[in-house]
Protein backbone atom coordinates (compact mmCIF):
# COMPACT_ATOMS: atom_id res chain seq x y z
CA UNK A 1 6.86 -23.74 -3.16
CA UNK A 2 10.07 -22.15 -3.28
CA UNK A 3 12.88 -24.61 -1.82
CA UNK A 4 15.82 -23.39 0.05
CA UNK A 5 18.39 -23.53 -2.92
CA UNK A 6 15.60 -21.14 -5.46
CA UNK A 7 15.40 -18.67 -2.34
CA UNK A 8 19.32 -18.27 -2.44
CA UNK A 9 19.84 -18.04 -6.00
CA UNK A 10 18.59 -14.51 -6.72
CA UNK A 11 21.40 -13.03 -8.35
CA UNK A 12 21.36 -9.37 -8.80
CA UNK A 13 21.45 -7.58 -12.34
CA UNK A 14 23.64 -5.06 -11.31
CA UNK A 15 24.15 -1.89 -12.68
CA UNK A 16 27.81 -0.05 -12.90
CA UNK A 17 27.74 3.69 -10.99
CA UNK A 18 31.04 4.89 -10.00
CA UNK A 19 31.65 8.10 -11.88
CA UNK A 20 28.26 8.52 -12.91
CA UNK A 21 26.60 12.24 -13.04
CA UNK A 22 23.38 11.22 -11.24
CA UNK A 23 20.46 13.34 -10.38
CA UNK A 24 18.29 12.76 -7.96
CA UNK A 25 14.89 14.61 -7.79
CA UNK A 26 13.41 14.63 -4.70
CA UNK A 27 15.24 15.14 -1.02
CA UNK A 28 12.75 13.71 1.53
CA UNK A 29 13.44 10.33 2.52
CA UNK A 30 13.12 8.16 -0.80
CA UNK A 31 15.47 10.86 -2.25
CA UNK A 32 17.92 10.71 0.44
CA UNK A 33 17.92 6.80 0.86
CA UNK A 34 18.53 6.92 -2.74
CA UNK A 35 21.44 9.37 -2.65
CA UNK A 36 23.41 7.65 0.07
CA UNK A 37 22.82 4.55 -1.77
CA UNK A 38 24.82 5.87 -4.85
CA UNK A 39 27.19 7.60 -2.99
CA UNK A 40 28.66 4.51 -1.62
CA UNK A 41 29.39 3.29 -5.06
CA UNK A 42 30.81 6.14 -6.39
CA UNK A 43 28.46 7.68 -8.09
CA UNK A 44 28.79 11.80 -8.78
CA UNK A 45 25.28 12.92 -7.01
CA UNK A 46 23.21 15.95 -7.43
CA UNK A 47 19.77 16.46 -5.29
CA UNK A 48 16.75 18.55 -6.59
CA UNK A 49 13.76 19.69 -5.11
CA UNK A 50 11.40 22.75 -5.04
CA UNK A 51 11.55 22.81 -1.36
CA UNK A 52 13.86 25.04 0.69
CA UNK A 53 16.44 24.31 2.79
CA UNK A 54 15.13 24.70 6.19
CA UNK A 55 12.13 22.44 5.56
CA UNK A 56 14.18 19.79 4.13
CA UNK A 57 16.88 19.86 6.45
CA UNK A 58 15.60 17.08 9.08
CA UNK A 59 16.18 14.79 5.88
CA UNK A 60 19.17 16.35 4.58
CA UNK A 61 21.04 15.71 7.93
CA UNK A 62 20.94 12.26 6.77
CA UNK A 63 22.93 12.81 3.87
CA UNK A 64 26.34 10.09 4.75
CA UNK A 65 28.15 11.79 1.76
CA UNK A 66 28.74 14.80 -0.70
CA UNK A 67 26.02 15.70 -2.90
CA UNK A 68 25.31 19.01 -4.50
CA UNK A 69 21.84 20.07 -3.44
CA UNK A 70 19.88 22.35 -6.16
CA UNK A 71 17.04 23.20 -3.72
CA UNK A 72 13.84 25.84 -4.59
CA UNK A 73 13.05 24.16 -7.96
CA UNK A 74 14.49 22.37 -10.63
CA UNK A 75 16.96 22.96 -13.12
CA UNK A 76 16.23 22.07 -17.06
CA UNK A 77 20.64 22.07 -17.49
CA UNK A 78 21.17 19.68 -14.99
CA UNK A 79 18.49 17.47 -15.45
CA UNK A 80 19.87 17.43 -19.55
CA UNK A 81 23.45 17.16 -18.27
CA UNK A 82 22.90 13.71 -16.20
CA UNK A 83 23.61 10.37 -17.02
CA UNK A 84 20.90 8.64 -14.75
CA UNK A 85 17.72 10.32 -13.05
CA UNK A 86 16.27 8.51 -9.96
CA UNK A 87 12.98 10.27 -8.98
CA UNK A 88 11.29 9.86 -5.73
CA UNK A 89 8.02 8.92 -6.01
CA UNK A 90 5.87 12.02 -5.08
CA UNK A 91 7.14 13.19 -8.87
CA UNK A 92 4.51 12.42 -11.72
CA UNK A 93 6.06 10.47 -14.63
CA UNK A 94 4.34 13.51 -16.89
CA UNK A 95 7.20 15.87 -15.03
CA UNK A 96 8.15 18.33 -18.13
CA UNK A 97 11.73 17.63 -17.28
CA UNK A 98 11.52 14.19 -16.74
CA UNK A 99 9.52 13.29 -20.32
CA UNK A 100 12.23 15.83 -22.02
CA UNK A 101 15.29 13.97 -20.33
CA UNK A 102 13.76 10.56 -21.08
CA UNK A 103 13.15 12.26 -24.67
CA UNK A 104 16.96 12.85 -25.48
CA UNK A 105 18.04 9.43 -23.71
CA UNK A 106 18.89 10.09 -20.40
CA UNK A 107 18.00 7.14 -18.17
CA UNK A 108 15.05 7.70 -15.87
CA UNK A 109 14.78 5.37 -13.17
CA UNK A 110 12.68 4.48 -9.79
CA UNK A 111 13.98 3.89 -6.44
CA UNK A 112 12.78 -0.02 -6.40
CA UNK A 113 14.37 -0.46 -10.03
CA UNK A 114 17.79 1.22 -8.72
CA UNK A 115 17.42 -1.52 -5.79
CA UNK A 116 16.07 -4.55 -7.35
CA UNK A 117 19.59 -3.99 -9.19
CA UNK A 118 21.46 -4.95 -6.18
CA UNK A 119 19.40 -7.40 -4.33
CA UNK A 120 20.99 -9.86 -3.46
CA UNK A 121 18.01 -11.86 -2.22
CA UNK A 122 14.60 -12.94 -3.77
CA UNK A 123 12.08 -10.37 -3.07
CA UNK A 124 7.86 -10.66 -2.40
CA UNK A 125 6.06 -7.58 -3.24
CA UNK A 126 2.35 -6.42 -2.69
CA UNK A 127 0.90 -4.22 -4.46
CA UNK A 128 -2.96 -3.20 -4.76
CA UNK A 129 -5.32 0.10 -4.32
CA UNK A 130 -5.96 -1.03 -0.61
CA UNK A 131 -4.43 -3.63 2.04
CA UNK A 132 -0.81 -2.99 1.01
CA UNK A 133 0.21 -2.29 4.20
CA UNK A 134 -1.13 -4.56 6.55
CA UNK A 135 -0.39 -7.65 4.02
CA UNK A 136 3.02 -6.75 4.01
CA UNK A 137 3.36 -6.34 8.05
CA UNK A 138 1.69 -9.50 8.87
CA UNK A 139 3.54 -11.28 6.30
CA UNK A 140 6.62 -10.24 7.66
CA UNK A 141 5.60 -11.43 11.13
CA UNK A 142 4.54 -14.82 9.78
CA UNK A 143 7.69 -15.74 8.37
CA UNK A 144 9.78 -14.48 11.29
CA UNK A 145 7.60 -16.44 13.56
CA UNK A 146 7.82 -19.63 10.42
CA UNK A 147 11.92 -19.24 11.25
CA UNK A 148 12.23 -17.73 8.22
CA UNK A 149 14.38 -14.41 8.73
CA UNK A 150 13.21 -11.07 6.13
CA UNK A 151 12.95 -7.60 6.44
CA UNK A 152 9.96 -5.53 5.78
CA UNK A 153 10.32 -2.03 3.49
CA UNK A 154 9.44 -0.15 0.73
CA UNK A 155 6.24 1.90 0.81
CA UNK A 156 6.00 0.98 4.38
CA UNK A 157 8.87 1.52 6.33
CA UNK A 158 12.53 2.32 4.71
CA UNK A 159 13.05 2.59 1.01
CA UNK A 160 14.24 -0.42 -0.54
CA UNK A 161 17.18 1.07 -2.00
CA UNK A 162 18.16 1.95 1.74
CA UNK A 163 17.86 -2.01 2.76
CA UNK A 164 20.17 -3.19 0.17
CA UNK A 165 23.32 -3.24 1.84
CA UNK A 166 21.82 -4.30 5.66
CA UNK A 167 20.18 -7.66 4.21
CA UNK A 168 22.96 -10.40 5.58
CA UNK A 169 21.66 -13.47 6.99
CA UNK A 170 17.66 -12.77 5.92
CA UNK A 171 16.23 -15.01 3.16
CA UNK A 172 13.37 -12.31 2.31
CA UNK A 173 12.66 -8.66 1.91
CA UNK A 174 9.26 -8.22 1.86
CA UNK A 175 7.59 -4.89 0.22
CA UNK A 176 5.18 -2.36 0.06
CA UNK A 177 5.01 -1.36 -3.67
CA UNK A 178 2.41 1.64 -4.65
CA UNK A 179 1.94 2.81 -7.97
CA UNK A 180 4.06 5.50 -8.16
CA UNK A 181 6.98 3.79 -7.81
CA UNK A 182 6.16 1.27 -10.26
CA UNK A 183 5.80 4.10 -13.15
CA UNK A 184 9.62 4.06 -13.95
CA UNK A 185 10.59 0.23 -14.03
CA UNK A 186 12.53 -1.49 -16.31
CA UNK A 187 13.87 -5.20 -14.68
CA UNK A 188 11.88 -5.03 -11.27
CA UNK A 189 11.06 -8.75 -10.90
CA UNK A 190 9.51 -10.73 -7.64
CA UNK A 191 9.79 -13.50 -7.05
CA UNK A 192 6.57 -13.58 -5.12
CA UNK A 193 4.29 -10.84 -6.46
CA UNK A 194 0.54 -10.15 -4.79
CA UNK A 195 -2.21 -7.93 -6.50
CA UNK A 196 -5.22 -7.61 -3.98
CA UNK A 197 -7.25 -5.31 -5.30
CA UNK A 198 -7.63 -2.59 -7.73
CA UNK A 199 -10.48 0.67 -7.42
CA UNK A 200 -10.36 3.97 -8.27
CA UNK A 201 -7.56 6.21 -6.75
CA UNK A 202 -5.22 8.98 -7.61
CA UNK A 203 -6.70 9.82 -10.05
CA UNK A 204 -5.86 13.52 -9.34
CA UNK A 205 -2.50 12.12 -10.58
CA UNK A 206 -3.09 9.40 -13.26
CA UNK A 207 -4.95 10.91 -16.89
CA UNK A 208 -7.16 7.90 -16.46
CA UNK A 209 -8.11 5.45 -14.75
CA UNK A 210 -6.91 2.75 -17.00
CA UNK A 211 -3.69 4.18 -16.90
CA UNK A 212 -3.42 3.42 -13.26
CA UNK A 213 -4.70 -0.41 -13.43
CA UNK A 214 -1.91 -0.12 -16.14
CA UNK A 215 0.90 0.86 -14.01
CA UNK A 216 -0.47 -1.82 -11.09
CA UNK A 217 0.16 -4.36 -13.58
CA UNK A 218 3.46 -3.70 -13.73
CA UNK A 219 4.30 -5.57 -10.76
CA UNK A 220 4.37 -8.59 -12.68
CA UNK A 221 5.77 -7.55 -15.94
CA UNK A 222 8.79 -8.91 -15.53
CA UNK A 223 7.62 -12.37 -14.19
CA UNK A 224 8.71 -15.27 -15.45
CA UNK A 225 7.01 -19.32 -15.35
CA UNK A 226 9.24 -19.92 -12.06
CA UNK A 227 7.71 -17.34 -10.09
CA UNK A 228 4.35 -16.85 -8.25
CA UNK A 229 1.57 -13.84 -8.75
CA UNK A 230 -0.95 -14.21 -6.08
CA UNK A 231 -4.35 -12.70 -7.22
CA UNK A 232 -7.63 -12.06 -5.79
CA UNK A 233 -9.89 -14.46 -7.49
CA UNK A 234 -13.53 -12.22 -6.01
CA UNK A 235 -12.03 -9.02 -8.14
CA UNK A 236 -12.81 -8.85 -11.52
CA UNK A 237 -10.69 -6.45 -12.66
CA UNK A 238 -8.24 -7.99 -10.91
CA UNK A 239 -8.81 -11.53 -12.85
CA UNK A 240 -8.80 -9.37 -16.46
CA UNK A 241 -5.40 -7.51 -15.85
CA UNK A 242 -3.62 -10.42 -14.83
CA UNK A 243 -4.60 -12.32 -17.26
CA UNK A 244 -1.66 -11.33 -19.76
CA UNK A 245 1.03 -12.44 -17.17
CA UNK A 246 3.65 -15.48 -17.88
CA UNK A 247 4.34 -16.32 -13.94
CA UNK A 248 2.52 -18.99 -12.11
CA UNK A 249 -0.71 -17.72 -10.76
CA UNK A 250 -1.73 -18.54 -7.24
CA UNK A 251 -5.81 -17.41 -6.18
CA UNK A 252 -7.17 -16.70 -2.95
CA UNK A 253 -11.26 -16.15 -2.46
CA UNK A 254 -13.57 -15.76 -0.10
CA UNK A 255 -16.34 -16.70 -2.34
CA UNK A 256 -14.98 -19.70 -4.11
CA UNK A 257 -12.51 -22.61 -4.24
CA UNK A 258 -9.30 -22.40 -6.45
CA UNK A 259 -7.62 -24.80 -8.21
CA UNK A 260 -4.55 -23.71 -7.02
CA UNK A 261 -4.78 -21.41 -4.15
CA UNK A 262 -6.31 -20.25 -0.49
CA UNK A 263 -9.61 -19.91 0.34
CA UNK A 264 -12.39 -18.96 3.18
CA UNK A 265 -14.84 -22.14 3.52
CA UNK A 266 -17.42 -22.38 6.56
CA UNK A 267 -15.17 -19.69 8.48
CA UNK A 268 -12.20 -21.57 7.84
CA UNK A 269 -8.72 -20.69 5.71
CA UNK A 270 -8.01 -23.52 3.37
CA UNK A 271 -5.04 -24.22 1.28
CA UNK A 272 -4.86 -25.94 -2.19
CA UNK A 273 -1.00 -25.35 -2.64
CA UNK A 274 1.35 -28.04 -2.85
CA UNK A 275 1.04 -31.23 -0.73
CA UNK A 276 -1.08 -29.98 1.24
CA UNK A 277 -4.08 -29.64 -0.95
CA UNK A 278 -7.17 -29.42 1.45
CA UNK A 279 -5.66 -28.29 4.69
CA UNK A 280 -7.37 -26.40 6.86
CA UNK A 281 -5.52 -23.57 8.42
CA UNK A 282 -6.95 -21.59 10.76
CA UNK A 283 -10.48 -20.38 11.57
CA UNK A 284 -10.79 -16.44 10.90
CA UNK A 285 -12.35 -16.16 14.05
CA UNK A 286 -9.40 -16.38 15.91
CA UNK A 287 -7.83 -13.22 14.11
CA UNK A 288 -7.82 -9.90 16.00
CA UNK A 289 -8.20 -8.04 13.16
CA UNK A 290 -11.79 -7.25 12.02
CA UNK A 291 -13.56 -6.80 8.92
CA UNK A 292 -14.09 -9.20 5.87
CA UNK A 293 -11.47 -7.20 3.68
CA UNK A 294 -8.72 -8.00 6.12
CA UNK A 295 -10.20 -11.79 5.50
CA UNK A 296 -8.96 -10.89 1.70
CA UNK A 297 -5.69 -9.81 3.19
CA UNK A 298 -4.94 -12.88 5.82
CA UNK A 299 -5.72 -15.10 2.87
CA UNK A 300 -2.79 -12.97 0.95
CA UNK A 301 -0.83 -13.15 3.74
CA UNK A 302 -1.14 -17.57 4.04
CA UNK A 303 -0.44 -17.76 0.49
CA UNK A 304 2.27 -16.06 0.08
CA UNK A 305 3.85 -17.17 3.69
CA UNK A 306 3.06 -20.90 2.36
CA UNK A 307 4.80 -20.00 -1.17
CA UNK A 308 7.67 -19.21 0.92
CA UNK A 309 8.35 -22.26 3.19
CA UNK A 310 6.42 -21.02 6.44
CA UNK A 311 4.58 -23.95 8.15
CA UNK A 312 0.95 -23.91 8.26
CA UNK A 313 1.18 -23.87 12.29
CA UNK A 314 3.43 -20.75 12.13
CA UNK A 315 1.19 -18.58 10.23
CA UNK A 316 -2.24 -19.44 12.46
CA UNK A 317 -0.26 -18.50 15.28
CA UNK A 318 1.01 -15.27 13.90
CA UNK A 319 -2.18 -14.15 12.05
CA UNK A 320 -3.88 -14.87 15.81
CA UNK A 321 -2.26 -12.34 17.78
CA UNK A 322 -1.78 -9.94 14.74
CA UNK A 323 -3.54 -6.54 15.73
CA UNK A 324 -3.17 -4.69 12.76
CA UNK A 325 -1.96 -1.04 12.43
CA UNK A 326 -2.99 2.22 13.67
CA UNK A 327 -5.44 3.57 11.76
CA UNK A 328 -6.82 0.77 9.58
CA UNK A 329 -10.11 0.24 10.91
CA UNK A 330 -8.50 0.68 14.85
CA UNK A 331 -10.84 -0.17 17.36
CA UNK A 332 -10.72 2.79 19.72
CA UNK A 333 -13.59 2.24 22.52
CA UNK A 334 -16.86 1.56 23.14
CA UNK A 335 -19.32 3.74 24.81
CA UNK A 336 -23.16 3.09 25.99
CA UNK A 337 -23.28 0.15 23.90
CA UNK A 338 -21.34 2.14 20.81
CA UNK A 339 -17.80 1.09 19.49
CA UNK A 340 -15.71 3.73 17.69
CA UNK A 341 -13.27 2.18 14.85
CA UNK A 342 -10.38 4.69 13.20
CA UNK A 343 -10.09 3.60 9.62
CA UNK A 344 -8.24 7.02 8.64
CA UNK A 345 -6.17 5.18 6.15
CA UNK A 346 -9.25 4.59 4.00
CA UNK A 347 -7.83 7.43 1.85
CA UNK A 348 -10.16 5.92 -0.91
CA UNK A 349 -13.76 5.24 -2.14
CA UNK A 350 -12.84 1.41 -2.25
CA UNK A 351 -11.19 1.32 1.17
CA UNK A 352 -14.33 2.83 2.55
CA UNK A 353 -16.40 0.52 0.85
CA UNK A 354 -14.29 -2.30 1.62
CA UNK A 355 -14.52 -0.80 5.47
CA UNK A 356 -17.86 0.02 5.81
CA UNK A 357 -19.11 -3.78 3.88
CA UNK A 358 -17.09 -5.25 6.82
CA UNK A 359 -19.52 -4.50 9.55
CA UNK A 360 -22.29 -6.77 10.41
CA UNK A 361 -24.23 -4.23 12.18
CA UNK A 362 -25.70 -0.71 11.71
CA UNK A 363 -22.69 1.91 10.80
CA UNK A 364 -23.03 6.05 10.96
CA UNK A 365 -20.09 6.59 9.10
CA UNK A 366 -17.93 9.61 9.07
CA UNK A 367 -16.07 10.45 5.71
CA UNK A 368 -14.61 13.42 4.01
CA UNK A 369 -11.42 15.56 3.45
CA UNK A 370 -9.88 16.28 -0.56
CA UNK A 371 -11.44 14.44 -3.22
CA UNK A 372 -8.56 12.76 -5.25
CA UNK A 373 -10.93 12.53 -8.87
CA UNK A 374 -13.18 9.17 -8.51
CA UNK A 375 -16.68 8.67 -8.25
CA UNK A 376 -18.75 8.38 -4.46
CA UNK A 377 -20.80 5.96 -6.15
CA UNK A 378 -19.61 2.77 -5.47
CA UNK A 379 -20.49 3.75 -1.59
CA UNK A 380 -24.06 4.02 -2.60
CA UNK A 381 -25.18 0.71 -2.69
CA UNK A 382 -23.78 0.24 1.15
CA UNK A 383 -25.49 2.69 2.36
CA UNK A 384 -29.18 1.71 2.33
CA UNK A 385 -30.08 -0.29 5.30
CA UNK A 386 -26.68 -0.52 6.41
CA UNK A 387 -25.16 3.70 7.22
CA UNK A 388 -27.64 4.92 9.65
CA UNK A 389 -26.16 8.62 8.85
CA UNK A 390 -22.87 9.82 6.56
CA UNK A 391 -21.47 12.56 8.13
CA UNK A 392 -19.58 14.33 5.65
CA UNK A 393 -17.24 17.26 5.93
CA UNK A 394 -13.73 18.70 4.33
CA UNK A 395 -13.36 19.85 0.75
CA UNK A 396 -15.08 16.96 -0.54
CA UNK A 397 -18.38 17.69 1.54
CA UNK A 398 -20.53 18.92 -1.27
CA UNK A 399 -19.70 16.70 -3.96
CA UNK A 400 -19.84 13.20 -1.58
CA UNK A 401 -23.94 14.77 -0.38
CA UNK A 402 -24.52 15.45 -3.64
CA UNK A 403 -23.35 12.04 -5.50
CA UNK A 404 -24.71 9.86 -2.28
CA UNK A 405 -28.35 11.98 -1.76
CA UNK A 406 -31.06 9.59 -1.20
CA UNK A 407 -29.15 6.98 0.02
CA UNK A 408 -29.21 7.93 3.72
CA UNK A 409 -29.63 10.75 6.34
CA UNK A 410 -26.69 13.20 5.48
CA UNK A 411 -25.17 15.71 7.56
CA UNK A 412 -22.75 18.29 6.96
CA UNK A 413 -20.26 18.94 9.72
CA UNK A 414 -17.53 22.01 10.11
CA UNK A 415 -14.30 19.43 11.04
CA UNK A 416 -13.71 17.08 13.07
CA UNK A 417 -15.05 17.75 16.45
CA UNK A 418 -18.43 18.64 15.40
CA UNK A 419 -18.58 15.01 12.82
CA UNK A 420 -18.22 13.28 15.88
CA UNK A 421 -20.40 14.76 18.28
CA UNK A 422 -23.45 14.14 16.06
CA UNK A 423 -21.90 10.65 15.36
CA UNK A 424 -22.29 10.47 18.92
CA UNK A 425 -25.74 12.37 18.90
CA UNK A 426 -26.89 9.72 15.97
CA UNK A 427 -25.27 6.42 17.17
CA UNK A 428 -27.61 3.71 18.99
CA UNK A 429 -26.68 0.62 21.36
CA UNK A 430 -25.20 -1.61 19.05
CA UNK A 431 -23.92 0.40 16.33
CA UNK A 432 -20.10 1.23 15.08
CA UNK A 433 -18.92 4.71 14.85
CA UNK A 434 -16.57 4.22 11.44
CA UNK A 435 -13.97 7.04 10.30
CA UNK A 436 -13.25 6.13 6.50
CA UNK A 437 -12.98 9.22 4.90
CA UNK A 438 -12.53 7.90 1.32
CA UNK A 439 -10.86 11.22 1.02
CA UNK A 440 -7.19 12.27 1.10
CA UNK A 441 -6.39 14.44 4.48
CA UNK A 442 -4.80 17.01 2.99
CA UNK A 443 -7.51 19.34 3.26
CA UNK A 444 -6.53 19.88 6.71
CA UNK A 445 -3.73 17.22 7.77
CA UNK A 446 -0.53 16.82 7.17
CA UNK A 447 -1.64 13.07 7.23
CA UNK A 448 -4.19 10.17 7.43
CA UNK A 449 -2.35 9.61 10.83
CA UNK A 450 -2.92 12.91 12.45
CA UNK A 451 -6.54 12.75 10.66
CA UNK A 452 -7.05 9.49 12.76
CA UNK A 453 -5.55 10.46 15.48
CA UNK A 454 -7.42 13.86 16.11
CA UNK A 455 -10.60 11.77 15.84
CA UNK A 456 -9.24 8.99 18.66
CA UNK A 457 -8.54 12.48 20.83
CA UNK A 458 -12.19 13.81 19.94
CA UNK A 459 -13.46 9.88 20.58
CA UNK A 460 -11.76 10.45 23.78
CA UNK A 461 -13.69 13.51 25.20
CA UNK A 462 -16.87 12.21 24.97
């Protein structure tokens, strides 16, 4: 465990700005965090992005400083005249401009790397294709409730780079950390790291697959002995691309017991960590949450809470009243004997799997929207004798039928309102109603969240 004197001991590598010529390439929210974050030490800052003026401008108005703004695409001269680039992470690392600055020596670096600079606390970071989010806001409600003060950021929430300097008095920040902003790290260290899972996904921006388990495994790269990687023990892949890292690892399963760990045994949470080898913890019937993946995420959640000095009383009443967020697998209501769940987030083949797996009884499952590159087929097996009907629709309609046919009943639908009237139509006493798209929205959303919540609104009219 980490004692009180390791938690306060995280000293910050620093990094010297004032005067610098630095570019930053994106002006939505990461970009802007990022640019007020340099402004304040001095740094010369220029913001880039394709978009115009007016649409940026909500974010722009949050500007606390001078920058030059270069907006309606991107200059190759100023991107070759900087002395540090800080991307936001909706830019690919294969950017033309970004591989040709890199090229000729120009430092490229993320968001989390420019903060993880300046911390000037120890930092726990999840990563993973699915769970991120709901991990990382249960965690932070377990050590609040443990007495143990942190903010919650990163991919959820604020940017870490706009946290840095609003951290007095907390012992944590805990974070969100996706892929993308991983890809331009150089010293970005945890001191509490979590992997949870790793399937297919974005692969409409990654060349390969293995390129994005690649870039997950950064999380950890910089680990050292004294710190803690918490893995999940039931994922294979997950097992085989940690097994290269130097930090101490810590396992939680649902299928087995760990050495040195958490684990699910006879509907209880167990820990093997520390003293307390053997505890029980809490019974995962008493969550609110539903769904054997979010098991896999409350076991997360205990081991990392435990790492970090919360008491094993603090986090069964915390992960007890924890509800979970909107739109990962949101219970919405139940009518004639049918409950409707809103699992819009499940932007992914292996959240929907993950979803869908999760529900003892019979399922007609709505999915659908852009395909973002992977396969349909790890759905397959889940759907004989357990999806009464997929209702497919969006962009990805034809490709999910085909790849699934034979499985179950299929049925095209136009959008939204029509997928759930014939979920409706299809649904007996007893089932679940599931969105989990395993699709990006983008089809026809801005959003997974105005995805899930136009379903909750069609839900609502039956």
């Amino acid at each position: 465990m980490l004692t009180k004197r390791m938690r306060k001991t995280a000293a910050p590598a620093g990094l010297e700005l004032t005067g610098l010529a630095v570019l930053v390439v994106g002006a939505a929210r990461t970009g802007v965090a990022a640019a007020n974050f340099l402004l304040r030490r001095g740094a010369r800052v220029t913001i880039t992005d394709a978009g115009t003026a007016a649409g940026l401008q909500p974010h722009l108005d949050r500007l606390g400083g001078e920058a030059a703004l270069e907006l309606g695409g991107h200059r190759r001269e100023t991107f070759l005249a900087a002395d540090l680039i800080v991307p936001s992470p909706g830019v690919p690392m294969d950017d033309p401009l970004l591989v040709e600055a890199a090229g000729k020596g120009i430092p490229v670096m993320s968001e989390i790397e420019l903060a993880a600079r300046f911390l000037p606390l120890p930092l726990i970071a999840v990563t993973g294709t699915n769970g991120k989010s709901t991990t990382v806001t249960a965690l932070g409600e377990v050590l609040e409730e443990a007495g143990i003060p942190c903010r919650v950021g990163g991919n959820i929430g604020n940017p870490l780079v706009g946290e840095v300097d609003t951290l007095e008095g907390l012992e944590y920040l805990v974070a969100e950390i996706s892929s993308f902003q991983l890809e331009w790290i150089e010293t970005f260290r945890p001191r509490i790291a979590a992997l949870l899972n790793i399937t297919e996904d974005h692969l409409d921006r990654y060349r390969s697959f293995e390129e994005y388990v690649t870039t997950k495994a950064r999380i950890f790269e910089n680990q050292g002995p004294e710190d803690y990687l918490i893995l999940n023990a039931d994922d294979p892949l997950v097992r085989e691309t940690a097994a290269p890292a130097r930090s101490r690892k810590v396992w939680f399963s649902r299928r087995m017991t760990p050495r040195f760990g958490v684990h699910l045994f006879r509907g209880w949470i167990y820990s093997r960590l520390g003293r307390g080898a053997g505890r029980r913890i809490m019974p995962v019937e008493e969550m609110k949450i539903v769904g054997e993946h979010n098991w896999e995420n409350a076991l997360a959640v205990t081991a990392a809470a435990l790492l970090a000095g919360a008491n094993a009383a603090a986090v069964r009443r915390a992960l007890g009243r924890f509800r979970g967020l909107p739109h990962r697998t949101e219970f919405v209501r139940e009518r004639e004997g049918v409950k409707y769940y809103d699992d819009s987030k499940a932007t992914n083949v292996g959240a929907a799997a993950r979803t869908v797996a999760g529900f003892g009884q019979p399922v007609v499952l709505i999915a659908g929207g852009r395909d973002k590159g992977g396969s349909y087929g790890p759905l397959a097996p889940l759907m004989k004798g357990h999806v009464r009907r997929l209702i497919v629709m969006g962009e990805a309609a034809g490709k999910m039928a085909e790849e699934l046919q034979g499985t179950t009943e299929i049925v095209r639908a136009s959008g939204m309102e029509e997928a759930v009237a014939e979920a409706a139509r299809s649904a007996r006493q007893g089932d679940a109603v599931v969105l989990a798209p395993a699709c990006s929205s983008f089809d026809s959303y801005s959003d997974y969240a105005r995805r899930g919540r136009h379903f909750q609104e069609e839900v609502g009219k039956l």
